[in-house]
Protein backbone atom coordinates (compact mmCIF):
# COMPACT_ATOMS: atom_id res chain seq x y z
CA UNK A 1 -75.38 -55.23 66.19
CA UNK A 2 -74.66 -58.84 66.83
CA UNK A 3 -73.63 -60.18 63.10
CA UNK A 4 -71.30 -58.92 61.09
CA UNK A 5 -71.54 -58.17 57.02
CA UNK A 6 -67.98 -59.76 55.03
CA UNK A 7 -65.23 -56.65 54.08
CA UNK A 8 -64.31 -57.11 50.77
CA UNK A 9 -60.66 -57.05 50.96
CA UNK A 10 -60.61 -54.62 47.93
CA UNK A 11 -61.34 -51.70 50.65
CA UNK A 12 -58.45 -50.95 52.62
CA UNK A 13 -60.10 -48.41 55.48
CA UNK A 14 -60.75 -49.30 58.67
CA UNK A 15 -62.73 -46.83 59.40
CA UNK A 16 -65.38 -47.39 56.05
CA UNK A 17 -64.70 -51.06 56.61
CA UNK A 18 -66.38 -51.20 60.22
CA UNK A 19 -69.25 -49.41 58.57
CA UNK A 20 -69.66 -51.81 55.95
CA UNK A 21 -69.41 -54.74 58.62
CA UNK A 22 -71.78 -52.77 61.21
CA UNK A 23 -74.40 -52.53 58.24
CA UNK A 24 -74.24 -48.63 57.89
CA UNK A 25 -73.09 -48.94 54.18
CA UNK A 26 -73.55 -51.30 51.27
CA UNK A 27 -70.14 -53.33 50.58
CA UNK A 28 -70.21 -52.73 47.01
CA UNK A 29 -71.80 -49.59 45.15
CA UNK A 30 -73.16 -46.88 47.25
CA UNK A 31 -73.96 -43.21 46.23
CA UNK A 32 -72.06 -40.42 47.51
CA UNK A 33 -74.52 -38.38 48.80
CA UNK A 34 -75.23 -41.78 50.99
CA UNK A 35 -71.39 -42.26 52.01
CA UNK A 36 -71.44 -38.54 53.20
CA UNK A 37 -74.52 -38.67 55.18
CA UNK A 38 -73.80 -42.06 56.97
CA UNK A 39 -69.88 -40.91 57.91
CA UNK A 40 -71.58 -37.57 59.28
CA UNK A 41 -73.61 -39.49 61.60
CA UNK A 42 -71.63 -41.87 62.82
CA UNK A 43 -69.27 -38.64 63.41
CA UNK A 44 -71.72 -36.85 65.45
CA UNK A 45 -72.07 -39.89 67.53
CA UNK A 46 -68.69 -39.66 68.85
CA UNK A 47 -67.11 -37.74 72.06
CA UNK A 48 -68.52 -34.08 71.62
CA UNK A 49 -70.67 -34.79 68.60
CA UNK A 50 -67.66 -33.96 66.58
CA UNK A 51 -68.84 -32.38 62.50
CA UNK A 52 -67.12 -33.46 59.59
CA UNK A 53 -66.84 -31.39 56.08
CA UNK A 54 -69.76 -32.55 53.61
CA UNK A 55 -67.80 -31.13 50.92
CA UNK A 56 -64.91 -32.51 51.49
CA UNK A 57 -66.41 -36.21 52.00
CA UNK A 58 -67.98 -35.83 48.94
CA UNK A 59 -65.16 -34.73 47.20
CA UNK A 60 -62.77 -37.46 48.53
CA UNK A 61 -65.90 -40.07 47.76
CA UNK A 62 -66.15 -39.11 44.00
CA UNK A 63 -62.01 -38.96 43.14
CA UNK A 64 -61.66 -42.39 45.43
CA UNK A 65 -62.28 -45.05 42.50
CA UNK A 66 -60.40 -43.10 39.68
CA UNK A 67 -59.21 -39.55 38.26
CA UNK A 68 -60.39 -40.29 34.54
CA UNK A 69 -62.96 -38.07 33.15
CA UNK A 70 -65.01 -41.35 32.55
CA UNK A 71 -64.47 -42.76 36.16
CA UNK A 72 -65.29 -39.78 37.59
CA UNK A 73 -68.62 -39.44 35.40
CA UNK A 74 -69.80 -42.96 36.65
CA UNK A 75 -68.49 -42.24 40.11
CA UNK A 76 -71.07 -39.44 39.94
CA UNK A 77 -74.16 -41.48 38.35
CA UNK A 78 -73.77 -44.45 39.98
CA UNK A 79 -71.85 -44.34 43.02
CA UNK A 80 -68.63 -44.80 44.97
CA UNK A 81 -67.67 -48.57 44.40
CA UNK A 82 -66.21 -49.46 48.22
CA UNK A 83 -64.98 -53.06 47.25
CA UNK A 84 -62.78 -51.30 44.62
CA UNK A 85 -60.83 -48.63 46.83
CA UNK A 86 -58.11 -50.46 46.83
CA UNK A 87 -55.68 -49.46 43.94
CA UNK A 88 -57.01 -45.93 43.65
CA UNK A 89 -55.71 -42.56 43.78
CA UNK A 90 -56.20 -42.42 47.66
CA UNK A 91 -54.70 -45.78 48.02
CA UNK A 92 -51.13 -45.25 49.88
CA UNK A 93 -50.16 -49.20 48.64
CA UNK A 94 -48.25 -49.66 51.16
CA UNK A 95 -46.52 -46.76 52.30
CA UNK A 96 -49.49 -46.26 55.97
CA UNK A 97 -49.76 -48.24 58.84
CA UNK A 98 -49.60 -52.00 57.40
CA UNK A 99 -51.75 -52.31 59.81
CA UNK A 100 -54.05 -54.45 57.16
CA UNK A 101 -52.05 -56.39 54.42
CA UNK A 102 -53.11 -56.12 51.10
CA UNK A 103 -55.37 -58.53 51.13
CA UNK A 104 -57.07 -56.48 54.36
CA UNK A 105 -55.54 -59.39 56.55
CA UNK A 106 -54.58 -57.93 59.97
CA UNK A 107 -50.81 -57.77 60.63
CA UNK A 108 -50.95 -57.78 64.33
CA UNK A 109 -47.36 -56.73 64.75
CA UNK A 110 -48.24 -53.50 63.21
CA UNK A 111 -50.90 -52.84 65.97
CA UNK A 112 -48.29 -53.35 68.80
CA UNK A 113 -45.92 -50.66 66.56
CA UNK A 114 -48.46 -48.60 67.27
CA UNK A 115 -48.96 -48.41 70.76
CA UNK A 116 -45.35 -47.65 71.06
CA UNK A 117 -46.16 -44.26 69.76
CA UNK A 118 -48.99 -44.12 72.47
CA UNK A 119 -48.87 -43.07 76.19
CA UNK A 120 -50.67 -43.36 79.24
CA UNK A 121 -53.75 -40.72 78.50
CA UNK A 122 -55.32 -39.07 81.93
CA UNK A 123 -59.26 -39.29 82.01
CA UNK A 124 -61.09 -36.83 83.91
CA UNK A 125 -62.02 -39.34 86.93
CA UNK A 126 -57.83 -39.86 87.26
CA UNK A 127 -58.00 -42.96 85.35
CA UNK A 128 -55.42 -43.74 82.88
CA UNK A 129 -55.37 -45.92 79.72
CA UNK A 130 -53.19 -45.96 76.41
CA UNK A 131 -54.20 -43.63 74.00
CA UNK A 132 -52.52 -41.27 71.11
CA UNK A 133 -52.74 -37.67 70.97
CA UNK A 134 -51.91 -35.40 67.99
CA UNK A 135 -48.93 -35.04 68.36
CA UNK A 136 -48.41 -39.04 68.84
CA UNK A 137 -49.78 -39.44 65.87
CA UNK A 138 -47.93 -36.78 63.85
CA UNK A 139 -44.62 -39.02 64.92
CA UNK A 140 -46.05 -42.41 63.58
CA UNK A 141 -47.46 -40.75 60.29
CA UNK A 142 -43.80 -38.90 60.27
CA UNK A 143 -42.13 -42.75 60.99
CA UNK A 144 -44.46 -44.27 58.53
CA UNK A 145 -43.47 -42.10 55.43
CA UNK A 146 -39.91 -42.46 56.53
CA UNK A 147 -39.62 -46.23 56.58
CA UNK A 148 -41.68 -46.31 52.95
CA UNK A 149 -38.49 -44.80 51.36
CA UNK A 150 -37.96 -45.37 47.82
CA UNK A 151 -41.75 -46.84 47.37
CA UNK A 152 -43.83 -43.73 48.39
CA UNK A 153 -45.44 -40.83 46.30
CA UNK A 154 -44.81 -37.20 48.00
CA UNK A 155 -48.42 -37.11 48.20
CA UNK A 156 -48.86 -39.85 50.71
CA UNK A 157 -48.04 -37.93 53.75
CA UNK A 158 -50.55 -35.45 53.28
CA UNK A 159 -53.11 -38.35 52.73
CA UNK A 160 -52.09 -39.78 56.07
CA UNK A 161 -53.68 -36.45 57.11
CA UNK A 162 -56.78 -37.01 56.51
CA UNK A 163 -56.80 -40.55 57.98
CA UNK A 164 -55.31 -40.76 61.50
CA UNK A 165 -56.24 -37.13 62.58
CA UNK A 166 -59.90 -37.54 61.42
CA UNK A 167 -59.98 -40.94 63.63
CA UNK A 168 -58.86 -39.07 65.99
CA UNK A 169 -61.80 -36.51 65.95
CA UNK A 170 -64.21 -39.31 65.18
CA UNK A 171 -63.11 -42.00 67.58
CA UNK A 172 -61.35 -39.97 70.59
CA UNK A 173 -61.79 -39.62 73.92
CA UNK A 174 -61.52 -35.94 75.87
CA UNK A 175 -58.90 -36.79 78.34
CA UNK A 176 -57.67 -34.25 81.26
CA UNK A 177 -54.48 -33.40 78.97
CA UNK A 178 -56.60 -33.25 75.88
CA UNK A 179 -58.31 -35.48 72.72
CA UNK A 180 -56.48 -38.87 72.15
CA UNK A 181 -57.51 -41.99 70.60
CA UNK A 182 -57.39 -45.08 72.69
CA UNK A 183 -55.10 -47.07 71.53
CA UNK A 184 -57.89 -50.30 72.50
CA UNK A 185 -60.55 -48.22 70.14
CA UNK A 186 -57.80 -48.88 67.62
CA UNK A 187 -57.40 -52.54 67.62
CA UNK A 188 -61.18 -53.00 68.05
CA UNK A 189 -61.72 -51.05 64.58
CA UNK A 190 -58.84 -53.03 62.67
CA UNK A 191 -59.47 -56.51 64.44
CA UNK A 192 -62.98 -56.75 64.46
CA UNK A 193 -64.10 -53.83 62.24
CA UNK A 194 -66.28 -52.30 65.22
CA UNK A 195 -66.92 -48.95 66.72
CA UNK A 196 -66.52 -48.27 69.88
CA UNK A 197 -69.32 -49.03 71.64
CA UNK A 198 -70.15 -45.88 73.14
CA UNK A 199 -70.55 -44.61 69.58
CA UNK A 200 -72.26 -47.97 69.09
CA UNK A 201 -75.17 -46.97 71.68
CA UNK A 202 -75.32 -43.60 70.90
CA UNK A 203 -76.10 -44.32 67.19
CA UNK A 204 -78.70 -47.12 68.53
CA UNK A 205 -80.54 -44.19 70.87
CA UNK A 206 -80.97 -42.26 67.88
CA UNK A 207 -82.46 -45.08 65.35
């Protein structure tokens, strides 16, 4: 897909972000039913078809814009608002990556941070590139809490859990050691809000 769709800065993930831009979902009000669906596909297209929890998407979907009974009612009837995730009960303000700013502006110090948790990853064919495994990516969700000190709820660190591991399963790569996520897949998705582009022609064979 050649042109992009404008991110509303008011969502902060990179991973519903490069769907928006892609054109897989609407940038402002979409149902959950139609959130679930399109993050199972795109799921499947990655490295081993890799199946995500409908439940649980749904459930994360319908709590993302608010807890309030009322929220929560119109969340239901109307759908998940995506330009309004920012702010919300999922929304670690601060205490994650920094990878995107608040105002989803890309802090390109942050991605280099990052690839000092990585190492060199083994393909199959004896190639090497830089990539994260789990547990490279338990230390920078571990280093991330730590350095939010004194602005971070206790709840954010389980939150990181389902954020970085589920790119992982999404967006990784089976390398001779095991599953990592290049660390190149990573800047692509937070610079130019992309898949990579193996999932990219996968998800174009099936259309």
């Amino acid at each position: 897909m050649d042109e992009t769709t404008a991110v509303s800065p008011g969502n902060p993930c990179p991973f519903l972000r490069a769907l928006v831009a892609q054109g897989h979902l609407a940038g402002d009000v979409q149902p959950v039913s139609a959130v679930d669906t399109t993050i199972r596909r795109v799921a499947a297209a990655g490295d081993g078809s890799p199946s995500l929890p409908g439940a649980a998407i749904r459930l994360i979907a319908t709590v993302s814009n608010g807890l309030g009974p009322g929220r929560l009612l119109r969340t239901r009837r109307h759908g998940v608002r995506l330009d309004e995730l920012r702010g919300g009960p999922l929304d670690k303000k601060g205490a994650g990556s920094g990878i995107l700013d608040q105002r989803a502006n890309l802090v390109a110090a942050e991605l280099d941070r990052l690839d000092g948790f990585a190492g060199e990853k083994r393909l199959p064919d004896g190639t090497t590139e830089r990539g994260l495994d789990a547990d490279d990516l338990n230390r920078y969700m571990d280093a991330n809490f730590a350095r939010a000190a004194g602005r971070r709820r206790g709840i954010d660190r389980k939150l990181m859990n389902g954020e970085w591991p589920v790119l992982l399963k999404v967006l990784g790569r089976d390398g001779a050691d095991g599953r990592y996520l290049p660390v190149a897949d990573v800047r692509r998705l937070f610079a130019e809000q992309a898949l990579p582009q193996r999932i990219l022609d996968r998800l174009a064979a099936v259309s």
